[in-house]
C-alpha atoms as a PDB file:
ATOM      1  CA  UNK A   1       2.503  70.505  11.999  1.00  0.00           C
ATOM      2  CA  UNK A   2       1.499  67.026  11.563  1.00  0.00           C
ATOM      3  CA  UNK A   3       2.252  66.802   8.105  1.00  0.00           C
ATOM      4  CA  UNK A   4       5.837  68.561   8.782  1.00  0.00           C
ATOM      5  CA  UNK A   5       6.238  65.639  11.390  1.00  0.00           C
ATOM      6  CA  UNK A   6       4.971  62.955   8.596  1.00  0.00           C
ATOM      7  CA  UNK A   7       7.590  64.504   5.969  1.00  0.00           C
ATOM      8  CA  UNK A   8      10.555  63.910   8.772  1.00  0.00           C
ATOM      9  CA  UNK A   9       9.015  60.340   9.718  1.00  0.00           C
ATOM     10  CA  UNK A  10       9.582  59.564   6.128  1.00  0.00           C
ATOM     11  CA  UNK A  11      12.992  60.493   5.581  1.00  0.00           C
ATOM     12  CA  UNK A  12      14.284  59.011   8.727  1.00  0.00           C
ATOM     13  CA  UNK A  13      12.327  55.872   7.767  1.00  0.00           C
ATOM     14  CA  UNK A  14      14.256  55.989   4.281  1.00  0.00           C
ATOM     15  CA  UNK A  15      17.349  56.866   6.318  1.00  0.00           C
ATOM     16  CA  UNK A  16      16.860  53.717   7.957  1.00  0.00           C
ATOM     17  CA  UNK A  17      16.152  51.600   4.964  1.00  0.00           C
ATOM     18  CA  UNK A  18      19.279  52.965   3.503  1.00  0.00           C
ATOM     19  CA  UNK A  19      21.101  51.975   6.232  1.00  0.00           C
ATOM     20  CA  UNK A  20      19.873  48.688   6.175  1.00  0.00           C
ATOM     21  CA  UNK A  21      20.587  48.076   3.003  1.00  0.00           C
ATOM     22  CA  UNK A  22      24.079  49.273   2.999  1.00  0.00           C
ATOM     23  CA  UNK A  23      24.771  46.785   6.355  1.00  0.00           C
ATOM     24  CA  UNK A  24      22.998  44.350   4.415  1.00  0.00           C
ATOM     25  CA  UNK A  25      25.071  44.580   0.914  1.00  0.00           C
ATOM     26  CA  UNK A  26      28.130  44.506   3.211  1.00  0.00           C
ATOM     27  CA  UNK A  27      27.460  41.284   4.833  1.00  0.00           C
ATOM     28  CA  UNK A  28      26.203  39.772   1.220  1.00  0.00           C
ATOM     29  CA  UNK A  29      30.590  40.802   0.299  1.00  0.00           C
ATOM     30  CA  UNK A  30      31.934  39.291   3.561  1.00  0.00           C
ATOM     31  CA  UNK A  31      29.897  36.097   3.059  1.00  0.00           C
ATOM     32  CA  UNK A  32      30.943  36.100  -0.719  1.00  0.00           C
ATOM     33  CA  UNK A  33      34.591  36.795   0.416  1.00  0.00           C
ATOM     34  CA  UNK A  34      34.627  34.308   2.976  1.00  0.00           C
ATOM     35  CA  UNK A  35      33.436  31.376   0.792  1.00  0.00           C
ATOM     36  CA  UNK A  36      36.179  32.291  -2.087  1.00  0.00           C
ATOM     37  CA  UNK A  37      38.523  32.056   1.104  1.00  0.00           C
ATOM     38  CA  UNK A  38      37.254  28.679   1.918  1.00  0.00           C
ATOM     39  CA  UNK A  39      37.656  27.283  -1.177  1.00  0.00           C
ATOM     40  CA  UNK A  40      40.702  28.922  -2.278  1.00  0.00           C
ATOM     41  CA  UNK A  41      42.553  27.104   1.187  1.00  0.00           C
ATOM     42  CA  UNK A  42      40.499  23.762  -0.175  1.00  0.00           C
ATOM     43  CA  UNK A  43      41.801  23.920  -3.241  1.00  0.00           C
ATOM     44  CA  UNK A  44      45.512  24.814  -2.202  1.00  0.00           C
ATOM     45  CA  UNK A  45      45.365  22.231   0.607  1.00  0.00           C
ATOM     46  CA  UNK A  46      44.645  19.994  -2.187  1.00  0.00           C
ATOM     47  CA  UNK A  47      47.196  20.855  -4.201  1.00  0.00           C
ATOM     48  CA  UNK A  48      49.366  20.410  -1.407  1.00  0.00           C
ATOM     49  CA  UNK A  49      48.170  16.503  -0.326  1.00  0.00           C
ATOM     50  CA  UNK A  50      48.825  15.906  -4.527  1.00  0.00           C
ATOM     51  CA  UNK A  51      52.649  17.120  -4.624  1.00  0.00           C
ATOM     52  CA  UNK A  52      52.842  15.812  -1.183  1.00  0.00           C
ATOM     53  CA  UNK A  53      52.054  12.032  -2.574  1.00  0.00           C
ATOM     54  CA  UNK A  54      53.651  12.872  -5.962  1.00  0.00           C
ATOM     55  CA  UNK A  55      56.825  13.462  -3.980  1.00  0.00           C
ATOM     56  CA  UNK A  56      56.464  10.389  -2.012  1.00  0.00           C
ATOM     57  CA  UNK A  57      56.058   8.344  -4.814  1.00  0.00           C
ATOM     58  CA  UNK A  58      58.789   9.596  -6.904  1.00  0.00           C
ATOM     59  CA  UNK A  59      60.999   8.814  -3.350  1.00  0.00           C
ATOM     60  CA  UNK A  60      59.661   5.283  -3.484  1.00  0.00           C
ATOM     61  CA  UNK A  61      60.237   5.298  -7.238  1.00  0.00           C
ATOM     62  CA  UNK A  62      63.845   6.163  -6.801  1.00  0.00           C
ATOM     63  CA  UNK A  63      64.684   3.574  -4.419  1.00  0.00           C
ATOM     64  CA  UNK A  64      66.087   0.555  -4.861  1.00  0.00           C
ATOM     65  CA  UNK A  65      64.139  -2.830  -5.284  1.00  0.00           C
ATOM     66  CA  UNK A  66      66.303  -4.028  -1.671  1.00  0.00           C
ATOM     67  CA  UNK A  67      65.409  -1.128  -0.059  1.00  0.00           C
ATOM     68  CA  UNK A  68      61.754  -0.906  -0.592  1.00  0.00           C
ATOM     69  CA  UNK A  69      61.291  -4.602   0.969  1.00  0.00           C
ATOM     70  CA  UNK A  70      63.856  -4.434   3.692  1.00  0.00           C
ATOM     71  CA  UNK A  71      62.341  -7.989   5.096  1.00  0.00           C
ATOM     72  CA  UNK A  72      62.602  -9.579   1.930  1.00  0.00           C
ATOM     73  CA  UNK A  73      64.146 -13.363   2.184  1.00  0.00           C
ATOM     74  CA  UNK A  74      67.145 -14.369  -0.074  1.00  0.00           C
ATOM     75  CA  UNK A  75      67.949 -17.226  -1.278  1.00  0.00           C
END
């Protein structure tokens, strides 16, 4: 009977182990997913800022000299 017991001890053990494993492969993908995540929003929040200033500076670009320097002094 003892070895009948051993035989189950070892399969749940390996049920276990399996189990483990599979929890453990699962967080390994969520980690992996969350850190494309991260830097897929860095890299679009980037992208962002850039046409953000590019968009400025073409405003600027298009304004006239007067405008740009409202305090200027003439003479």
């Amino acid at each position: 009977m003892t070895e009948s017991a051993s035989h189950v001890e070892q399969q749940i053990q390996q049920r276990i182990a399996a189990a483990r494993a599979k929890v453990q492969a699962a967080q390994r993908r969520r980690d992996e997913l969350s850190a494309a995540r991260r830097r897929g929003l860095a890299a679009r929040h980037a992208n962002k800022l850039r046409r953000l200033a590019e968009a400025e500076q073409r405003r600027q670009d298009a304004q006239p000299a007067e405008a740009a320097e409202p305090f200027a002094t003439r003479e």
